[in-house]
PDB file of N, CA and C in Angstrom:
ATOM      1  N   UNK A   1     111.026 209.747 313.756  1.00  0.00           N
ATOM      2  CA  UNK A   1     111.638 209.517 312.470  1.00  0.00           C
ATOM      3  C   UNK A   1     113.111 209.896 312.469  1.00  0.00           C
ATOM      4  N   UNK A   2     113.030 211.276 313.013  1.00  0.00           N
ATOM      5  CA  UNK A   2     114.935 211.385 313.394  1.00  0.00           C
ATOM      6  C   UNK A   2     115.582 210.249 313.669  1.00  0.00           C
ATOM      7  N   UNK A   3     115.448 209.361 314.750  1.00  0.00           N
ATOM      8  CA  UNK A   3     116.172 208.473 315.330  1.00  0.00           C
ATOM      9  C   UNK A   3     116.317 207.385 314.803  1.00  0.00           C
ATOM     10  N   UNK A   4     115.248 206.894 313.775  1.00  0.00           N
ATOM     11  CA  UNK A   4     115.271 205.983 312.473  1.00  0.00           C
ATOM     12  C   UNK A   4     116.318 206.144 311.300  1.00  0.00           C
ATOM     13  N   UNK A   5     116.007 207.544 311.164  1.00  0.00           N
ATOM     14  CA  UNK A   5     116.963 207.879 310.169  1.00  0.00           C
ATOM     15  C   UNK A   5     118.565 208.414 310.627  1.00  0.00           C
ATOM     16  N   UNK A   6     118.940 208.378 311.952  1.00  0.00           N
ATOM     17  CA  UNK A   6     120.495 208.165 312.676  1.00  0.00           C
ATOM     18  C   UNK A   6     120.554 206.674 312.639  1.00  0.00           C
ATOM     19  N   UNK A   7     120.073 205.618 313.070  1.00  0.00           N
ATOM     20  CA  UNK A   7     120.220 204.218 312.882  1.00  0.00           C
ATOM     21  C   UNK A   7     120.733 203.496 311.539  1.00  0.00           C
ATOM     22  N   UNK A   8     119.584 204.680 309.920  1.00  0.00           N
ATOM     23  CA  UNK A   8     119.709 203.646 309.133  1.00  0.00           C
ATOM     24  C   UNK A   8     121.754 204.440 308.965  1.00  0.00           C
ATOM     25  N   UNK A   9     121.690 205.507 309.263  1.00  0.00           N
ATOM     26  CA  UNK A   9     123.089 205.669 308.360  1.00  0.00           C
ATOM     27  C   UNK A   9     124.538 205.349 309.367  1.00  0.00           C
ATOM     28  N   UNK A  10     124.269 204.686 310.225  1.00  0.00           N
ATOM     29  CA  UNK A  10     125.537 203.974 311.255  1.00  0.00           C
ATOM     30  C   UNK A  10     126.501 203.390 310.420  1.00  0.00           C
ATOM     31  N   UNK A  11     125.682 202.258 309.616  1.00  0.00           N
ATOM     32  CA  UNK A  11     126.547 201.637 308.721  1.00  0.00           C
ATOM     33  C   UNK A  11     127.005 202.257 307.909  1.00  0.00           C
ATOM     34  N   UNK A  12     126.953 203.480 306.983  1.00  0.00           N
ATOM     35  CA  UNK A  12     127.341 203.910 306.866  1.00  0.00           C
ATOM     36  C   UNK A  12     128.895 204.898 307.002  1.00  0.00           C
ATOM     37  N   UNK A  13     128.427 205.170 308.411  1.00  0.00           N
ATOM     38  CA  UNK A  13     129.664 205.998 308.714  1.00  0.00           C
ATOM     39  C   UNK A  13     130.741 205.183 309.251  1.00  0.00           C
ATOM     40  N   UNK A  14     130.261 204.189 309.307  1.00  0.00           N
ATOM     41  CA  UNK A  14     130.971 202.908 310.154  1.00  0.00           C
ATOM     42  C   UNK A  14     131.962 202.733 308.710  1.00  0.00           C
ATOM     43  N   UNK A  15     131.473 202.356 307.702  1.00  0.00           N
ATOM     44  CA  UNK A  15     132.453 201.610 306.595  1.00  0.00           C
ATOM     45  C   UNK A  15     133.079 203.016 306.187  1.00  0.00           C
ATOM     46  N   UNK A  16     132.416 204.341 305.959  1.00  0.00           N
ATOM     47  CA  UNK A  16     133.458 205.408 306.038  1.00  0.00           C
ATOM     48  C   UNK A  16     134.695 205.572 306.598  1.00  0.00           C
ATOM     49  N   UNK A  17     134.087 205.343 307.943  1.00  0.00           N
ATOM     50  CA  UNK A  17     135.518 205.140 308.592  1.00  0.00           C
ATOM     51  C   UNK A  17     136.713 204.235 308.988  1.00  0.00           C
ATOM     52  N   UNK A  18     136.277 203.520 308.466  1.00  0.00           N
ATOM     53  CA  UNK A  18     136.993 201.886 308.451  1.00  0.00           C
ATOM     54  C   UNK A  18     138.111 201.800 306.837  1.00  0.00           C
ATOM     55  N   UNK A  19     137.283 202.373 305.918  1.00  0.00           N
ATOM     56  CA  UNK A  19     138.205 202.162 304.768  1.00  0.00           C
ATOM     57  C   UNK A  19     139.237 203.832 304.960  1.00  0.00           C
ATOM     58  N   UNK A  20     140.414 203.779 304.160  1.00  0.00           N
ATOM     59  CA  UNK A  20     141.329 204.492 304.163  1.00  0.00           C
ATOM     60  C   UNK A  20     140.854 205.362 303.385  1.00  0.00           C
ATOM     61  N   UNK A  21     141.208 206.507 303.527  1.00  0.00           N
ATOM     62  CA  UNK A  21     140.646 208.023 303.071  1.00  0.00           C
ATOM     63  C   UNK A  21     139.084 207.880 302.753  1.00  0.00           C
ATOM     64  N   UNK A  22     138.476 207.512 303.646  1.00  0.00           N
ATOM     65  CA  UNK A  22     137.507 207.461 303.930  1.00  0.00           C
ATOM     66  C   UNK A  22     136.363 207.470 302.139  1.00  0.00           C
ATOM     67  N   UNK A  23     136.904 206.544 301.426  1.00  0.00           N
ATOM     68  CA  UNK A  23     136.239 206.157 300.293  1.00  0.00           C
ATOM     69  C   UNK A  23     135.265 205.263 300.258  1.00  0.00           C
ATOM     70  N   UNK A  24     134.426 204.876 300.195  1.00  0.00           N
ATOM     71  CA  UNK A  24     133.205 203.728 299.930  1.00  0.00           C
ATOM     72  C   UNK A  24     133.931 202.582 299.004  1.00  0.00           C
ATOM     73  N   UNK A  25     135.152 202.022 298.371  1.00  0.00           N
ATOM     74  CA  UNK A  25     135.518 201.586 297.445  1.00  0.00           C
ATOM     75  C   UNK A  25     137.062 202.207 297.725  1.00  0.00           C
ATOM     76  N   UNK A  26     138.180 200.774 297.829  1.00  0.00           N
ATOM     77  CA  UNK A  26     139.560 200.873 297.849  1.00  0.00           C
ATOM     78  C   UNK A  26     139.883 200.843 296.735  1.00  0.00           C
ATOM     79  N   UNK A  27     140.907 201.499 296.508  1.00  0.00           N
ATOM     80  CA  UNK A  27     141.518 201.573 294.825  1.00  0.00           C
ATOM     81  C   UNK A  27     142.037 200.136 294.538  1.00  0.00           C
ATOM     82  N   UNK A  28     142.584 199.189 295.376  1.00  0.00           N
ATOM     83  CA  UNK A  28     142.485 198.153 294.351  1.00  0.00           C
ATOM     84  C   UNK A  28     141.628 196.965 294.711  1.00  0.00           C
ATOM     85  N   UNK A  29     140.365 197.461 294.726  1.00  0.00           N
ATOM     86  CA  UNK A  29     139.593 196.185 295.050  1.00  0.00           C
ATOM     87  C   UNK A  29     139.363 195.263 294.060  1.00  0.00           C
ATOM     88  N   UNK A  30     140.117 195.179 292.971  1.00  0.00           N
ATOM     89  CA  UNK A  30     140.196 193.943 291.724  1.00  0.00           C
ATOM     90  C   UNK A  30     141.129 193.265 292.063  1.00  0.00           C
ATOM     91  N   UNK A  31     142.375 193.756 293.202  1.00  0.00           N
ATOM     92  CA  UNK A  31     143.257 192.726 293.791  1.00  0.00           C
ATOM     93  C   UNK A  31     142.893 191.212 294.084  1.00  0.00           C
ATOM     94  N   UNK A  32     141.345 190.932 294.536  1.00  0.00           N
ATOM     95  CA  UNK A  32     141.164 190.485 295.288  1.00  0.00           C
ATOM     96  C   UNK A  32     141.259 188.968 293.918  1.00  0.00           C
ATOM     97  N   UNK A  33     140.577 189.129 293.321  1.00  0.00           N
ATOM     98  CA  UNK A  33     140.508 188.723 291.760  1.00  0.00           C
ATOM     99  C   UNK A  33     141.591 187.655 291.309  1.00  0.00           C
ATOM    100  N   UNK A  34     142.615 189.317 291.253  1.00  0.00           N
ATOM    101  CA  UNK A  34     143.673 188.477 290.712  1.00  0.00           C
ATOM    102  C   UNK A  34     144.511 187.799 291.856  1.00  0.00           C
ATOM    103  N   UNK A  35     144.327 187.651 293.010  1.00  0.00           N
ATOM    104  CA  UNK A  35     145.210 186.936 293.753  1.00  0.00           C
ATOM    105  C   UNK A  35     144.705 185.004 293.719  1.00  0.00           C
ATOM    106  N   UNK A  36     143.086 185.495 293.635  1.00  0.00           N
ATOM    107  CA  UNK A  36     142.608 183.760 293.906  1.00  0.00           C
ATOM    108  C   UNK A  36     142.975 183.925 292.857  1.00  0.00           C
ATOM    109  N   UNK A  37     143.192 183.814 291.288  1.00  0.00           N
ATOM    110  CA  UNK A  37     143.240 183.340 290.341  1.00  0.00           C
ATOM    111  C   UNK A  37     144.821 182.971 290.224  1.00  0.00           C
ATOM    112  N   UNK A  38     145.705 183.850 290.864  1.00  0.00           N
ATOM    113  CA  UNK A  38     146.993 183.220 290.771  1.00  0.00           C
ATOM    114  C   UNK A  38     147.261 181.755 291.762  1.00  0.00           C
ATOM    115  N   UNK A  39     146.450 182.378 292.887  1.00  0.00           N
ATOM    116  CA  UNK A  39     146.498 181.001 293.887  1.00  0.00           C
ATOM    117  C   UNK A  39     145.694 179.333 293.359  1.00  0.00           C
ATOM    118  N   UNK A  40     145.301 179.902 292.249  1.00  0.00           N
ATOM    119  CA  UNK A  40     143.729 178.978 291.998  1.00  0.00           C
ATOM    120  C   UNK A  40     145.641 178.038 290.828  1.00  0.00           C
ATOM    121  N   UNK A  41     146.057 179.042 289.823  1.00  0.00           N
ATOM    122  CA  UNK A  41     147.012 178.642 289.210  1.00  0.00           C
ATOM    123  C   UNK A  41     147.562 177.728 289.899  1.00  0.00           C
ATOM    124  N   UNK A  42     148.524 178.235 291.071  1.00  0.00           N
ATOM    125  CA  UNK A  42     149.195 177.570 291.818  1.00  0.00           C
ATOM    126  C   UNK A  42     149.390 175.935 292.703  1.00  0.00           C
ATOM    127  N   UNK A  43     147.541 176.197 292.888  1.00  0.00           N
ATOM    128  CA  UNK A  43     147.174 174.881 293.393  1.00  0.00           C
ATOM    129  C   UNK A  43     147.206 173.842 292.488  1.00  0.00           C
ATOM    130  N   UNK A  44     146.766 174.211 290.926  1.00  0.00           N
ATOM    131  CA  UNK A  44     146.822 173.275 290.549  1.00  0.00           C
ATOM    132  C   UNK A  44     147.843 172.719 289.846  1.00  0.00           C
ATOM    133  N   UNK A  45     149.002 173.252 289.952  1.00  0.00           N
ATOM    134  CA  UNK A  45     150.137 172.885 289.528  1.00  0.00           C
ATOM    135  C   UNK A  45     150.509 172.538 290.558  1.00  0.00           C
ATOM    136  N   UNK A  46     150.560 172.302 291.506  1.00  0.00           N
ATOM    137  CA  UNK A  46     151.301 171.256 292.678  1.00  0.00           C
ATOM    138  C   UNK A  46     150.496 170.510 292.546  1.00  0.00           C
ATOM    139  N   UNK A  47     148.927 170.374 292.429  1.00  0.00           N
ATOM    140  CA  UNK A  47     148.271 169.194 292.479  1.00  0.00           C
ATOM    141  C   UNK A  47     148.387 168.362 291.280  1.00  0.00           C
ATOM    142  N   UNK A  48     149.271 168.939 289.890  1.00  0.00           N
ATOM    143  CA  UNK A  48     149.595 168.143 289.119  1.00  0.00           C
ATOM    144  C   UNK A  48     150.870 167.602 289.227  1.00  0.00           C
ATOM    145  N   UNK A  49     151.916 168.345 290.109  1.00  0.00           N
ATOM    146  CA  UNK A  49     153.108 167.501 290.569  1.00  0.00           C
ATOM    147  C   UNK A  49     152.940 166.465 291.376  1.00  0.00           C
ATOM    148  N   UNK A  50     152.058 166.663 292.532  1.00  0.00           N
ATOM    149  CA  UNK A  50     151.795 165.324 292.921  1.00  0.00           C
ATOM    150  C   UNK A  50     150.839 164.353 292.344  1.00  0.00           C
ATOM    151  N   UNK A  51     150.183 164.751 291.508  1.00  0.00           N
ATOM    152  CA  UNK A  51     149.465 163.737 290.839  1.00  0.00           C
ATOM    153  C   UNK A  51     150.638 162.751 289.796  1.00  0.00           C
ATOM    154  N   UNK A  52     151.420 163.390 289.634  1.00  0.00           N
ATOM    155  CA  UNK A  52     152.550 162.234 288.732  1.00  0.00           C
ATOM    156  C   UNK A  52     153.556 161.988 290.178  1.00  0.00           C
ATOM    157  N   UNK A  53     153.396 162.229 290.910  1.00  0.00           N
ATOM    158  CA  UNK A  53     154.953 161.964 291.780  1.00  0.00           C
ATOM    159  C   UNK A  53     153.824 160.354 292.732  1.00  0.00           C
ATOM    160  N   UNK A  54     153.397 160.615 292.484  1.00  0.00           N
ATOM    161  CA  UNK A  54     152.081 159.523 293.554  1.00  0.00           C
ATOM    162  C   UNK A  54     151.931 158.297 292.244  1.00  0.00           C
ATOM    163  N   UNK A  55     151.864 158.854 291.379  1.00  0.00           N
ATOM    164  CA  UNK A  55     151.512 157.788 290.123  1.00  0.00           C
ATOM    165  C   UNK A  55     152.809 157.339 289.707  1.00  0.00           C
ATOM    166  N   UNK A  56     153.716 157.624 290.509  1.00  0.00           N
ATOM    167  CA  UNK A  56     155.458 156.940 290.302  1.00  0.00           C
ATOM    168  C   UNK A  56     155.065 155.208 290.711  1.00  0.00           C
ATOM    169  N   UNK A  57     155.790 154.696 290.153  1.00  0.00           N
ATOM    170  CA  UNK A  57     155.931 153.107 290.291  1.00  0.00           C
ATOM    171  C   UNK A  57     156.893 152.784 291.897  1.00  0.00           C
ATOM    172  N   UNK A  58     158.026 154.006 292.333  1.00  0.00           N
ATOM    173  CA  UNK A  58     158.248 154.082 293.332  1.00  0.00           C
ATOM    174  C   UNK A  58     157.263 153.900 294.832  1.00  0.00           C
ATOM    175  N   UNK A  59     156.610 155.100 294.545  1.00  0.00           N
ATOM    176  CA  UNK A  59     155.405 155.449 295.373  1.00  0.00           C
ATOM    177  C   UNK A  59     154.457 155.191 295.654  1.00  0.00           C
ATOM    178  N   UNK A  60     154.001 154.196 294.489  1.00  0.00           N
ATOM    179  CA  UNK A  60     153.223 153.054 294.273  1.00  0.00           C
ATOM    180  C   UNK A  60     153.158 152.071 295.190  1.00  0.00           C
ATOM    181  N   UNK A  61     154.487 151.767 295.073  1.00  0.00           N
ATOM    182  CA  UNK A  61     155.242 150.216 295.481  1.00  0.00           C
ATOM    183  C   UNK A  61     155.143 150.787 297.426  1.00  0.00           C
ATOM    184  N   UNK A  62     155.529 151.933 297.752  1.00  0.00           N
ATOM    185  CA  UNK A  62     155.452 152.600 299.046  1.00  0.00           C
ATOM    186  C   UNK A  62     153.651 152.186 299.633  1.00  0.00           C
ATOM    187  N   UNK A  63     152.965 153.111 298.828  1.00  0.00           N
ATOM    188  CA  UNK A  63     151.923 152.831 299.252  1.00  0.00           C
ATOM    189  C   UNK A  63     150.743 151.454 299.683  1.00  0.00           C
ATOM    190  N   UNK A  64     151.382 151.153 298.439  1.00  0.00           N
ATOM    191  CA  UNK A  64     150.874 149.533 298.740  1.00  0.00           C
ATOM    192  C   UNK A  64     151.260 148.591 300.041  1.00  0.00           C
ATOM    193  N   UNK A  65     152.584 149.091 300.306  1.00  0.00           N
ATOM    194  CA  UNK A  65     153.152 148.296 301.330  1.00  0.00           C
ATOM    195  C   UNK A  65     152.591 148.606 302.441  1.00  0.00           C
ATOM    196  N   UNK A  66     152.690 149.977 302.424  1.00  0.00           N
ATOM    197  CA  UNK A  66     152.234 150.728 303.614  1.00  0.00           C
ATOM    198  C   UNK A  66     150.481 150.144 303.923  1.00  0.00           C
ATOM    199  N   UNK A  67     149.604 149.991 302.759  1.00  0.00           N
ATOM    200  CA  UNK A  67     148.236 149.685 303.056  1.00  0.00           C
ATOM    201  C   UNK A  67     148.109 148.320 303.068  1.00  0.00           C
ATOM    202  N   UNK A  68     148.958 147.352 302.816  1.00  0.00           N
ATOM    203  CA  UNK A  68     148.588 145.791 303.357  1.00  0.00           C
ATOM    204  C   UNK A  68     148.799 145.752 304.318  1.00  0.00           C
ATOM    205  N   UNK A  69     150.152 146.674 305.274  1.00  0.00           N
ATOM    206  CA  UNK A  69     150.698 146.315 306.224  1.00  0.00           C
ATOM    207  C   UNK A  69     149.619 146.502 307.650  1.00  0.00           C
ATOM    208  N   UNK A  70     149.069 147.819 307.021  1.00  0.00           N
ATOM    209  CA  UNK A  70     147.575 148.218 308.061  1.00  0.00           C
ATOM    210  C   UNK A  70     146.500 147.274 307.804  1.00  0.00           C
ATOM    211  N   UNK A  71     146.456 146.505 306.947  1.00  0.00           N
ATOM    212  CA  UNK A  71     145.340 145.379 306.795  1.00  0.00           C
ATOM    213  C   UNK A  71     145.723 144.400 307.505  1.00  0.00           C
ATOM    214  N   UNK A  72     146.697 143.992 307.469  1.00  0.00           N
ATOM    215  CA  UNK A  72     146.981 142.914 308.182  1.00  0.00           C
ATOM    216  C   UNK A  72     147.262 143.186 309.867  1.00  0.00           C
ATOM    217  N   UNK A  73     147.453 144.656 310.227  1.00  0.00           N
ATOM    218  CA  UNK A  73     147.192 144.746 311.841  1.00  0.00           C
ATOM    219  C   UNK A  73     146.048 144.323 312.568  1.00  0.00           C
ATOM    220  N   UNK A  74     144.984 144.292 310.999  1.00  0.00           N
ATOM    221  CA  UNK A  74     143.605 144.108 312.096  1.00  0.00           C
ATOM    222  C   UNK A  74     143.332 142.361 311.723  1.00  0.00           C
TER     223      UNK A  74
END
């Protein structure tokens, strides 16, 4: 039973010693939170800049050219 009970607490001492001042829990583990949520922001404001920069009549006119021109290679 000794040697069962050195096994179960490895993990243990393992994440003891792995986090800084040896806490079970980093002081800012809500960081984690607010970073996807700023990144989550972020994405979708470029994905709304290019959603109007693609829906330009310019870019339009680009794309189209560009996809007959590959239709007609084959």
């Amino acid at each position: 039973m000794r040697a069962l009970a050195a096994v179960r607490s490895v993990p243990v001492r393992l994440s003891a010693r792995l986090v800084p001042g040896g806490d079970a829990r980093p002081a800012d583990a809500g960081m984690t939170t607010a970073e996807y949520a700023v990144g989550t922001v972020g994405a979708c404001a470029f994905s709304g800049v290019l959603y109007k920069l693609v829906q330009s009549p310019e870019v339009m006119g680009l794309l189209r050219d560009v996809i007959s021109k590959a239709f007609n290679l084959f």
